[in-house]
PDB file of N, CA and C in Angstrom:
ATOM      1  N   UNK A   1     -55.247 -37.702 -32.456  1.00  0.00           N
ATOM      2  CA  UNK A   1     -56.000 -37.603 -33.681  1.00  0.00           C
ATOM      3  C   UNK A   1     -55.176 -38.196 -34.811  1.00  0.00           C
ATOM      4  N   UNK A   2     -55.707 -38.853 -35.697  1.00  0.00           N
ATOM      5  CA  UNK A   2     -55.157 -39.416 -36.611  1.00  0.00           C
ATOM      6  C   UNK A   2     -55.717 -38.801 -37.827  1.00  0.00           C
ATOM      7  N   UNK A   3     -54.569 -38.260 -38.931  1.00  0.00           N
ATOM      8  CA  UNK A   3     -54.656 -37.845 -39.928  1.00  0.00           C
ATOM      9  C   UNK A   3     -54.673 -38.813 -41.448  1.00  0.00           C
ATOM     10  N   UNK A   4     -56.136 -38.550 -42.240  1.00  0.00           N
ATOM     11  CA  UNK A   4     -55.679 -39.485 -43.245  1.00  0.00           C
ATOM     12  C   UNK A   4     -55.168 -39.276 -44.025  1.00  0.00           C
ATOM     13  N   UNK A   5     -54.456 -40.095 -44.784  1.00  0.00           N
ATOM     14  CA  UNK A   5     -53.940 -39.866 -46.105  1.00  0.00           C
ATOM     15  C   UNK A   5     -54.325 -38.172 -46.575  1.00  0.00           C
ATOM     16  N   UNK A   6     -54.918 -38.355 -47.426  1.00  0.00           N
ATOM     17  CA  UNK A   6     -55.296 -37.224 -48.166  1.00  0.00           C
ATOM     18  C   UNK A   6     -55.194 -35.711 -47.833  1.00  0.00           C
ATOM     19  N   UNK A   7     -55.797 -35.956 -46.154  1.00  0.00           N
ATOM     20  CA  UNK A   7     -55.375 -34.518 -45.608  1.00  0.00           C
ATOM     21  C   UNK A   7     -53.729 -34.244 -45.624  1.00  0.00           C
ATOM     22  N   UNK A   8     -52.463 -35.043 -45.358  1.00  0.00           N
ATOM     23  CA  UNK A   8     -51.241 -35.169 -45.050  1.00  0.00           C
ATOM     24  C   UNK A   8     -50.792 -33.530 -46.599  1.00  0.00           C
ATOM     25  N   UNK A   9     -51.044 -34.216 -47.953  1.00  0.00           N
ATOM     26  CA  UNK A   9     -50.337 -33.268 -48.876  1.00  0.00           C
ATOM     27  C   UNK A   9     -50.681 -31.905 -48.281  1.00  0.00           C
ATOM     28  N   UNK A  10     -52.066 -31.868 -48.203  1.00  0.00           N
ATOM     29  CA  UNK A  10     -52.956 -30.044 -48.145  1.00  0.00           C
ATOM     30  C   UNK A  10     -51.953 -29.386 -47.181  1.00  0.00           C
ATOM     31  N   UNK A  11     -52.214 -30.251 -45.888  1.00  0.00           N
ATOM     32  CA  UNK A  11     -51.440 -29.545 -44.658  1.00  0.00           C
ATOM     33  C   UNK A  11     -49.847 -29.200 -44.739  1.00  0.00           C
ATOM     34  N   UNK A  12     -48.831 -30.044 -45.747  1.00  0.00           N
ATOM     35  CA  UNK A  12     -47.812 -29.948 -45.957  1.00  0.00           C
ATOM     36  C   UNK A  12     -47.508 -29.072 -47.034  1.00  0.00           C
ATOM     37  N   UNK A  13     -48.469 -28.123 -47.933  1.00  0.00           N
ATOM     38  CA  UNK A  13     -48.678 -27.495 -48.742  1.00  0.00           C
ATOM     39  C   UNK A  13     -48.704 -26.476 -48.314  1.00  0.00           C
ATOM     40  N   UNK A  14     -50.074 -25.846 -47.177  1.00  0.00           N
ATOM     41  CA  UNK A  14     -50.018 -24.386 -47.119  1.00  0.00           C
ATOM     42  C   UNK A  14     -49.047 -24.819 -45.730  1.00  0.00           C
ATOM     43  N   UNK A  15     -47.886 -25.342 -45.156  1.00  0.00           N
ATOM     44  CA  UNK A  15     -47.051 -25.141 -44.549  1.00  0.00           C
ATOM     45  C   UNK A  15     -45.937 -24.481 -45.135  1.00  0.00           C
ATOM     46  N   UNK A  16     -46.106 -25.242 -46.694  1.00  0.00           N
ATOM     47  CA  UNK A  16     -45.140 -24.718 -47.405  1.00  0.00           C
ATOM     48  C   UNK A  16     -45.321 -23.188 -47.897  1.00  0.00           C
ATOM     49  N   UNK A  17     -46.290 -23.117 -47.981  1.00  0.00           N
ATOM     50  CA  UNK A  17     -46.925 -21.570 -48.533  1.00  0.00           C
ATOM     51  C   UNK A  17     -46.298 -20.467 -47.984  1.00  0.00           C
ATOM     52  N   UNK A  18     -46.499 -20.934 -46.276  1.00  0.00           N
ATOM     53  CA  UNK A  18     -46.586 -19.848 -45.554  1.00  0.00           C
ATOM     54  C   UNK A  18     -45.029 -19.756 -45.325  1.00  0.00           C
ATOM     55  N   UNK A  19     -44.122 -21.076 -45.210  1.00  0.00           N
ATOM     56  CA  UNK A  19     -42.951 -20.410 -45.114  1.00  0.00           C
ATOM     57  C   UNK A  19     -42.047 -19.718 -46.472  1.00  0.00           C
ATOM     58  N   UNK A  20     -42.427 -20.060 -47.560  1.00  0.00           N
ATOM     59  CA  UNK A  20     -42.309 -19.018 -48.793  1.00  0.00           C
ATOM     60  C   UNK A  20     -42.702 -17.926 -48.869  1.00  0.00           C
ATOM     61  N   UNK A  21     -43.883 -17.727 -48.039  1.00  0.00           N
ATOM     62  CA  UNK A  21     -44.839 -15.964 -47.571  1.00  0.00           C
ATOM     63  C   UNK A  21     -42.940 -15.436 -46.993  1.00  0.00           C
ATOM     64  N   UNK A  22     -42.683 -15.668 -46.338  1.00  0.00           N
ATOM     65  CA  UNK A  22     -41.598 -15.153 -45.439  1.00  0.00           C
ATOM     66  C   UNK A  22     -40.092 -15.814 -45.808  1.00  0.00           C
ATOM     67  N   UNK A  23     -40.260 -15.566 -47.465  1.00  0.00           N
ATOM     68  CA  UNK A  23     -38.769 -15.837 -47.744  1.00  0.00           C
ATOM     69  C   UNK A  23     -39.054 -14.966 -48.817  1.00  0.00           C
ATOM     70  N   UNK A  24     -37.451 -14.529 -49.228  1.00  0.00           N
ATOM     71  CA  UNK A  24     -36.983 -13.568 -50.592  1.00  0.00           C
ATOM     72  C   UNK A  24     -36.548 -14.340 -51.155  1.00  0.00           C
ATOM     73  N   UNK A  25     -37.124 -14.341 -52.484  1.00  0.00           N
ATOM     74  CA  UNK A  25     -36.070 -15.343 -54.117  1.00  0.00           C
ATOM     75  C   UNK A  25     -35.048 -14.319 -54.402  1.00  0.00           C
ATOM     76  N   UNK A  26     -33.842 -14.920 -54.984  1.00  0.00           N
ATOM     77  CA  UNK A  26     -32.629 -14.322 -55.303  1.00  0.00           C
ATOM     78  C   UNK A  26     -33.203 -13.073 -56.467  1.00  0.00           C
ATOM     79  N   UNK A  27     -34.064 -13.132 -56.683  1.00  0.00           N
ATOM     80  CA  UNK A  27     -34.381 -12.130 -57.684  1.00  0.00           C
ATOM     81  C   UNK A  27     -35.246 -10.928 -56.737  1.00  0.00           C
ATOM     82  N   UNK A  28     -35.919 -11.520 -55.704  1.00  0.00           N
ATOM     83  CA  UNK A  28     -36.678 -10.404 -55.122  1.00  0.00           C
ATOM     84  C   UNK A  28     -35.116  -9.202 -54.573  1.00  0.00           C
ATOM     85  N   UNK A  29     -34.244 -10.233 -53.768  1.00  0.00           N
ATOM     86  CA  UNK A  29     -33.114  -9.811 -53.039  1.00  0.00           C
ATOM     87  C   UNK A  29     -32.684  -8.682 -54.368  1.00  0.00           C
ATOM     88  N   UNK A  30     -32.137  -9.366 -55.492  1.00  0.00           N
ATOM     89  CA  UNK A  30     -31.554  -8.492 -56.460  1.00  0.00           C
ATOM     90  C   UNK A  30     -32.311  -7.111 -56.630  1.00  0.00           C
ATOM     91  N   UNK A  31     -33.697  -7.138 -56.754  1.00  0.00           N
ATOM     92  CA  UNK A  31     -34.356  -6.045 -57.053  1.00  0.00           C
ATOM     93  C   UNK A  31     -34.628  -4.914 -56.069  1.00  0.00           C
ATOM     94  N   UNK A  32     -34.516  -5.587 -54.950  1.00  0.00           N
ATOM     95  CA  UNK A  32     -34.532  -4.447 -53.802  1.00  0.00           C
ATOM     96  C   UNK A  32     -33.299  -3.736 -53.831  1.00  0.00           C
ATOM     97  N   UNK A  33     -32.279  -4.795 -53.943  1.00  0.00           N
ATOM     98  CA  UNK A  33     -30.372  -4.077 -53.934  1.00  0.00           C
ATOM     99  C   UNK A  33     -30.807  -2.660 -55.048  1.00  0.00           C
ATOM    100  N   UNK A  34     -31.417  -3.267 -55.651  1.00  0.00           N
ATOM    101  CA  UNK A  34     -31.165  -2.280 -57.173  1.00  0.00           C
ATOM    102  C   UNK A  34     -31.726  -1.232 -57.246  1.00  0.00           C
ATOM    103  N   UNK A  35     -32.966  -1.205 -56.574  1.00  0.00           N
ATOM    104  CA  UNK A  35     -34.005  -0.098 -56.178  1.00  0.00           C
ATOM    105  C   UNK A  35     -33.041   0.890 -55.221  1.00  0.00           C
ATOM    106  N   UNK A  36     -32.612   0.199 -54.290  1.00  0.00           N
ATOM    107  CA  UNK A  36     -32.006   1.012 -53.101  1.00  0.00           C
ATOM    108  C   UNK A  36     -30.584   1.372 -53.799  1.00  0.00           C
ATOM    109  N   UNK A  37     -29.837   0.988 -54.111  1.00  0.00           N
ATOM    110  CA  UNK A  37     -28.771   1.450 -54.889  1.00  0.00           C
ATOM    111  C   UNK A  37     -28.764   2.642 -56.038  1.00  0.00           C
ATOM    112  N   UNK A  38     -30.139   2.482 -56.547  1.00  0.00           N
ATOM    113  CA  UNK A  38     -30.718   3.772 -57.566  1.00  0.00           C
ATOM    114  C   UNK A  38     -30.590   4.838 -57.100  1.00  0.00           C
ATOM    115  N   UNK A  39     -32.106   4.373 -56.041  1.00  0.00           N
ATOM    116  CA  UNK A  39     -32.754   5.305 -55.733  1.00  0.00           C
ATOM    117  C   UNK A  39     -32.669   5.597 -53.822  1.00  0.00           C
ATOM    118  N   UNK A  40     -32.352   5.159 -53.703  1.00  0.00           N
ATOM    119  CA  UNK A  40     -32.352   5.687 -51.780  1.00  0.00           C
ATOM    120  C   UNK A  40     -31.149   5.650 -51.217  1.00  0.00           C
ATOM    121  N   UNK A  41     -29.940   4.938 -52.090  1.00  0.00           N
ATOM    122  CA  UNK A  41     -28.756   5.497 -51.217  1.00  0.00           C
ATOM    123  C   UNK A  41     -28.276   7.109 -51.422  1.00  0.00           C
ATOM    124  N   UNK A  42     -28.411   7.805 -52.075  1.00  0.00           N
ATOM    125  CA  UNK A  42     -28.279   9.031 -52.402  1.00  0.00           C
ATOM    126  C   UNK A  42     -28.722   9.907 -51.231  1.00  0.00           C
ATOM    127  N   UNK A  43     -30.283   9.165 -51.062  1.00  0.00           N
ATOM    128  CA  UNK A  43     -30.930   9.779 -49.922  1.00  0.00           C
ATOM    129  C   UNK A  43     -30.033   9.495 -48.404  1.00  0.00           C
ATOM    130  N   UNK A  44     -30.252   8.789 -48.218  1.00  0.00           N
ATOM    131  CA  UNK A  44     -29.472   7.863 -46.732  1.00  0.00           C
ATOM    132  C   UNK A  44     -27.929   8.871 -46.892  1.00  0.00           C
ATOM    133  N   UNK A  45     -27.022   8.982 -48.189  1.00  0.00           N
ATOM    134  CA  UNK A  45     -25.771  10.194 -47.537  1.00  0.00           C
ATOM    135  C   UNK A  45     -26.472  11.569 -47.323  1.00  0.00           C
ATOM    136  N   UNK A  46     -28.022  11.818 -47.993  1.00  0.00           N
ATOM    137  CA  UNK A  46     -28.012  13.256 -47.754  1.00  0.00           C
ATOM    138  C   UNK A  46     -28.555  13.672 -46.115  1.00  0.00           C
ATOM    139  N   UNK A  47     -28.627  12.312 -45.882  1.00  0.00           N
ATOM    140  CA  UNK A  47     -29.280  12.540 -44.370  1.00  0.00           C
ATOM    141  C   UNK A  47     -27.977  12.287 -43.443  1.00  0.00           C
ATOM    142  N   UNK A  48     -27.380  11.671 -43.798  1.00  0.00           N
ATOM    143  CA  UNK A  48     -25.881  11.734 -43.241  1.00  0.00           C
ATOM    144  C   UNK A  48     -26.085  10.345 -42.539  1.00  0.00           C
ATOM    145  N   UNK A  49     -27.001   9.456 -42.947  1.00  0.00           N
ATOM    146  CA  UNK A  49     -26.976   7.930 -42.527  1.00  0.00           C
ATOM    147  C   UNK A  49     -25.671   7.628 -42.264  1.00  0.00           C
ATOM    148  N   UNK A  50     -25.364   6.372 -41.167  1.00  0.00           N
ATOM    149  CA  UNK A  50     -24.438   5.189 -41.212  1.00  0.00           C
ATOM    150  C   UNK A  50     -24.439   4.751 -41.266  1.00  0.00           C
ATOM    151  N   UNK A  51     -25.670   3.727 -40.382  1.00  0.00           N
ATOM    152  CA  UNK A  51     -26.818   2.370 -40.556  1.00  0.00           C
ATOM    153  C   UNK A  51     -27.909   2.606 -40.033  1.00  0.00           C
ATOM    154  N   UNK A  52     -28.770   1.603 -40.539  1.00  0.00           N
ATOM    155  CA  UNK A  52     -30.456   1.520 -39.503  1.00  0.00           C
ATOM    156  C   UNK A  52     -30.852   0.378 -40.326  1.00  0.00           C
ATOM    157  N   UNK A  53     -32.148   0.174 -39.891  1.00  0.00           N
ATOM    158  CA  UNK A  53     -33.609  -0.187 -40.973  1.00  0.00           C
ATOM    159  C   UNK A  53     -34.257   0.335 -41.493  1.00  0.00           C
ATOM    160  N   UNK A  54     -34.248   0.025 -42.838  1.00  0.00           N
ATOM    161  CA  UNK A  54     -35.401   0.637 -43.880  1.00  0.00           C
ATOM    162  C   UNK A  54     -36.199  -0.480 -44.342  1.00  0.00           C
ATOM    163  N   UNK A  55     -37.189  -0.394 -44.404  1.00  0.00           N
ATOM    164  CA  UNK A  55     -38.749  -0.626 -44.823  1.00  0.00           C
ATOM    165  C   UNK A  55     -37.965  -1.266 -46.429  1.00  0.00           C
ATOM    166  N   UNK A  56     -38.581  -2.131 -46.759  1.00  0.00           N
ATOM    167  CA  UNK A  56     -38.174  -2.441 -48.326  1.00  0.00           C
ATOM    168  C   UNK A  56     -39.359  -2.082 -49.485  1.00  0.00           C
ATOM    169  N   UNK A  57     -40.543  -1.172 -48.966  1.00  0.00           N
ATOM    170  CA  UNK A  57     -41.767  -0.828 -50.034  1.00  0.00           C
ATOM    171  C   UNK A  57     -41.363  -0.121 -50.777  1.00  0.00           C
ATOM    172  N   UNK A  58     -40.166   0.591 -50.479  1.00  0.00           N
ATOM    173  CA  UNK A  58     -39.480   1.517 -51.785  1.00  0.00           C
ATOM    174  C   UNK A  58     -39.177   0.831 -53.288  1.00  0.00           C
ATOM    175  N   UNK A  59     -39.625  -0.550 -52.973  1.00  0.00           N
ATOM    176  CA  UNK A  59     -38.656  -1.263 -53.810  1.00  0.00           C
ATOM    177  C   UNK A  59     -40.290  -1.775 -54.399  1.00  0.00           C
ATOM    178  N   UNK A  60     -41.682  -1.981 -53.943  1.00  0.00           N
ATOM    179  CA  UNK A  60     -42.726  -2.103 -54.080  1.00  0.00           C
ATOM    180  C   UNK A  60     -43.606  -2.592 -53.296  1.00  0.00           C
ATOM    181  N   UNK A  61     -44.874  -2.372 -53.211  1.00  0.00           N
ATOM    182  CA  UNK A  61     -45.363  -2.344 -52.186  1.00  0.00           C
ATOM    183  C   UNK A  61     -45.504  -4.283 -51.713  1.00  0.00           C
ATOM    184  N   UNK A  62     -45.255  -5.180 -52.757  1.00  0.00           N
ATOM    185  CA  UNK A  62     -45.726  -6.308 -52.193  1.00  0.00           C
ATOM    186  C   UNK A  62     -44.406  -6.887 -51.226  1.00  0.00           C
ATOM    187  N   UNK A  63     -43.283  -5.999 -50.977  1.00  0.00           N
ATOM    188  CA  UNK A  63     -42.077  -5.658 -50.247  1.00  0.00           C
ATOM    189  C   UNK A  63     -42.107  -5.088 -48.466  1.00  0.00           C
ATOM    190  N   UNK A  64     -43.586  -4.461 -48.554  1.00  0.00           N
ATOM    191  CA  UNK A  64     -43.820  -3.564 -47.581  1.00  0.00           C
ATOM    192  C   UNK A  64     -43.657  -4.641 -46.160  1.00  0.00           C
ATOM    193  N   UNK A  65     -43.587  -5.789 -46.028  1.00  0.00           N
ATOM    194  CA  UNK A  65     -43.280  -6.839 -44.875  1.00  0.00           C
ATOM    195  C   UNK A  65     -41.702  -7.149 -44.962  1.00  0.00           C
ATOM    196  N   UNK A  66     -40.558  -6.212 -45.652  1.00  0.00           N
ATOM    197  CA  UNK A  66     -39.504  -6.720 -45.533  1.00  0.00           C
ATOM    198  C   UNK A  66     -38.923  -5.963 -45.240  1.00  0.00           C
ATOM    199  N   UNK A  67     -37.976  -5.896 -44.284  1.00  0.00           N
ATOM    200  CA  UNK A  67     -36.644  -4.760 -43.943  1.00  0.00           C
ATOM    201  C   UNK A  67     -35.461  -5.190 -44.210  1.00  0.00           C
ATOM    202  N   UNK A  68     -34.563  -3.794 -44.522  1.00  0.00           N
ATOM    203  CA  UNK A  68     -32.888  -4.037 -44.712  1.00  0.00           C
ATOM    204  C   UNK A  68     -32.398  -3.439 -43.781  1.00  0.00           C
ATOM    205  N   UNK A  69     -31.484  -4.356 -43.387  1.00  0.00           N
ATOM    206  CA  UNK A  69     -30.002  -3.196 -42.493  1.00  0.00           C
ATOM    207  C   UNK A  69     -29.253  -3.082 -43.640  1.00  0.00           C
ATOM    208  N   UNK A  70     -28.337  -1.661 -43.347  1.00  0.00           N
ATOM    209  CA  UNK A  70     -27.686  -1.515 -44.089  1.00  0.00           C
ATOM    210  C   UNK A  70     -26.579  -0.735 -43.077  1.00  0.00           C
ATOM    211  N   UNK A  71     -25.784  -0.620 -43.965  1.00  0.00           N
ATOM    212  CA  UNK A  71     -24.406   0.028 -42.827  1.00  0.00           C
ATOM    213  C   UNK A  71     -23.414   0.483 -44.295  1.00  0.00           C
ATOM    214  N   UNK A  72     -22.738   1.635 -43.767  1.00  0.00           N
ATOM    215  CA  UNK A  72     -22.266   2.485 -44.425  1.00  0.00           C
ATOM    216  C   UNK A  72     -20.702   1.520 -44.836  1.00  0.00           C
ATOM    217  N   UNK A  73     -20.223   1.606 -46.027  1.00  0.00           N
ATOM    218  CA  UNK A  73     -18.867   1.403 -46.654  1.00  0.00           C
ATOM    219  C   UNK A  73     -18.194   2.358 -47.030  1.00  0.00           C
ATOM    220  N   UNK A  74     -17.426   2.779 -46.982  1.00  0.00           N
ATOM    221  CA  UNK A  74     -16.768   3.672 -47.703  1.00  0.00           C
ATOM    222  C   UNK A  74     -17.553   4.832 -47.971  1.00  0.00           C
ATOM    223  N   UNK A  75     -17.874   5.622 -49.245  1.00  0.00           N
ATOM    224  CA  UNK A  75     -18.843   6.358 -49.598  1.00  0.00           C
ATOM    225  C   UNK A  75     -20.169   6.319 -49.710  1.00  0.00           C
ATOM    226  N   UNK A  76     -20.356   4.953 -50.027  1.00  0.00           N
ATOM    227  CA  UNK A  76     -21.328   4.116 -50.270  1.00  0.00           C
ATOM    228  C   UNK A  76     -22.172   3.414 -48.813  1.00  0.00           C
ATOM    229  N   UNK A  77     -22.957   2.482 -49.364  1.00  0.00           N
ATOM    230  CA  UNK A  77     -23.644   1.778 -48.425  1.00  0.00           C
ATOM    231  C   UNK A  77     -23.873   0.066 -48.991  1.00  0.00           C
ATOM    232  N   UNK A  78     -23.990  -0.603 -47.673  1.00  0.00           N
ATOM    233  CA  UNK A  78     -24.457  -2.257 -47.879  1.00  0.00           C
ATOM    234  C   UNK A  78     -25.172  -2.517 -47.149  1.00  0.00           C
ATOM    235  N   UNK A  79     -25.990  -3.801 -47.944  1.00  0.00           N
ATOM    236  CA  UNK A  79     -27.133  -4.145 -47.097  1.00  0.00           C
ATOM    237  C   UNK A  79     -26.849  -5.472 -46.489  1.00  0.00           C
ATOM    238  N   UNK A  80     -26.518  -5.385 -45.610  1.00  0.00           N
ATOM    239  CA  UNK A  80     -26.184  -6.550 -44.282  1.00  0.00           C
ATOM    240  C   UNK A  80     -27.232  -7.639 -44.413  1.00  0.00           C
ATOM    241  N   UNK A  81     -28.785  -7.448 -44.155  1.00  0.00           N
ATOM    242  CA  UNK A  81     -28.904  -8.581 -43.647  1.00  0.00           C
ATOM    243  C   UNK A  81     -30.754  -8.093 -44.259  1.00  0.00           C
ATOM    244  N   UNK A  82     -31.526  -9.152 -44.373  1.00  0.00           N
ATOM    245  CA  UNK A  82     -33.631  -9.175 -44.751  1.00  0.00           C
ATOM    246  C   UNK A  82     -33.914  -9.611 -44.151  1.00  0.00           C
ATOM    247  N   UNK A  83     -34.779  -8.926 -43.551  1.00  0.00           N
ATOM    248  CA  UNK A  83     -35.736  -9.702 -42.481  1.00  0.00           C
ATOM    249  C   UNK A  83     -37.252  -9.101 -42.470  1.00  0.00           C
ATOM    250  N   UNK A  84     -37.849 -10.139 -42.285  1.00  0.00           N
ATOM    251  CA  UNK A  84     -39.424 -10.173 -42.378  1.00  0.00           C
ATOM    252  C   UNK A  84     -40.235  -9.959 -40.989  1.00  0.00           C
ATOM    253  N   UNK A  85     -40.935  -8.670 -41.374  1.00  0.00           N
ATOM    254  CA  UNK A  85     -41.628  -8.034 -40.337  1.00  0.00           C
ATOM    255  C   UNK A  85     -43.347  -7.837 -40.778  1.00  0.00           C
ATOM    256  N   UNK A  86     -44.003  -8.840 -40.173  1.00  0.00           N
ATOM    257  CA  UNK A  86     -45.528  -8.920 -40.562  1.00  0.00           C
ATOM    258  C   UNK A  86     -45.741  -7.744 -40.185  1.00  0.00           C
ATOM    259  N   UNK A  87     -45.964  -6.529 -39.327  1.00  0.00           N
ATOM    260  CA  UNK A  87     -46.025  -5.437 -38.500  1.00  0.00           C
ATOM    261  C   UNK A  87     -45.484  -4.464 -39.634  1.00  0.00           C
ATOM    262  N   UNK A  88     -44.366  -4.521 -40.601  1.00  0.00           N
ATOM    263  CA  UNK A  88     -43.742  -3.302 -41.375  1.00  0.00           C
ATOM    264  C   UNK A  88     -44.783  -2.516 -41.931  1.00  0.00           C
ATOM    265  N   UNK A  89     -44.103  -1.357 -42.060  1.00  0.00           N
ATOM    266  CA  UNK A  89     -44.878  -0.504 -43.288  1.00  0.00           C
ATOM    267  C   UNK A  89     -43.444   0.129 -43.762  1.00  0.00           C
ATOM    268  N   UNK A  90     -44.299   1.299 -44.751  1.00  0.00           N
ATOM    269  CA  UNK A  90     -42.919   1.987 -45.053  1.00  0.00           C
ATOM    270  C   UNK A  90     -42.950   3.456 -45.049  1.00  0.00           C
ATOM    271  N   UNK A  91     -42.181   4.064 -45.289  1.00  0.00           N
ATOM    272  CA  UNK A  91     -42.027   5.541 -45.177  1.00  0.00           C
ATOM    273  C   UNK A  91     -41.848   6.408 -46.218  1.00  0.00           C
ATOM    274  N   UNK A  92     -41.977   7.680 -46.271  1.00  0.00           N
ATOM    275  CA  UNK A  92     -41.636   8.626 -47.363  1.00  0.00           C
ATOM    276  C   UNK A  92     -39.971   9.232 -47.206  1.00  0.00           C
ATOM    277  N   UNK A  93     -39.455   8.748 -48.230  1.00  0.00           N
ATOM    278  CA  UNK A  93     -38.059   9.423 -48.298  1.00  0.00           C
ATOM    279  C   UNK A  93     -37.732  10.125 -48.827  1.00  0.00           C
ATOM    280  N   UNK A  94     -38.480  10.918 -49.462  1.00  0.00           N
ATOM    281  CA  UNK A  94     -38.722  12.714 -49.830  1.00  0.00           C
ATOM    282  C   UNK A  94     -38.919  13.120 -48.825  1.00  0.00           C
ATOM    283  N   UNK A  95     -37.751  13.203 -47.773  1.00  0.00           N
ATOM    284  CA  UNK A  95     -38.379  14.598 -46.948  1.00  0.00           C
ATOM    285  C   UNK A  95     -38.013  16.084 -46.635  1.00  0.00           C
TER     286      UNK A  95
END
């Protein structure tokens, strides 16, 4: 099949779309750190966390397709590594 002209941008467009659907901007990254640093590492020592995955909707719901590892430092905690899970949801961490 031969593609003409015109179709070539569209198709190279929502290619582009979709792999931006499944990327974090340095600002999304920042805002999740910041959310979870607030508000859920407190939680994660009261549960006596070391590492896992957490859901990133804590941080808002248009987040709810992203997960963090995180792994324990010192007193504290870091987040290792984002990854995109079409399948995520998230959880209640009041429990």
């Amino acid at each position: 099949m031969v593609e003409s002209v015109s179709d070539s941008p569209n198709k190279f467009k929502e290619k582009n779309q979709t792999s931006l659907i499944n990327e974090l901007s340095d600002d999304d990254k920042d805002h999740i750190r910041e959310v979870f640093f607030e508000e859920v590492e407190q939680k994660l020592r009261n549960s006596h966390a070391r590492l896992g995955t957490l859901n990133c909707e804590f941080a808002g719901e248009q987040y709810g397709n992203w997960n963090i590892r995180f792994k324990s430092v010192g007193s504290g905690f870091d987040i290792v590594e984002f990854e995109y899970d079409e399948e995520g949801c998230g959880i209640d961490l009041d429990l």
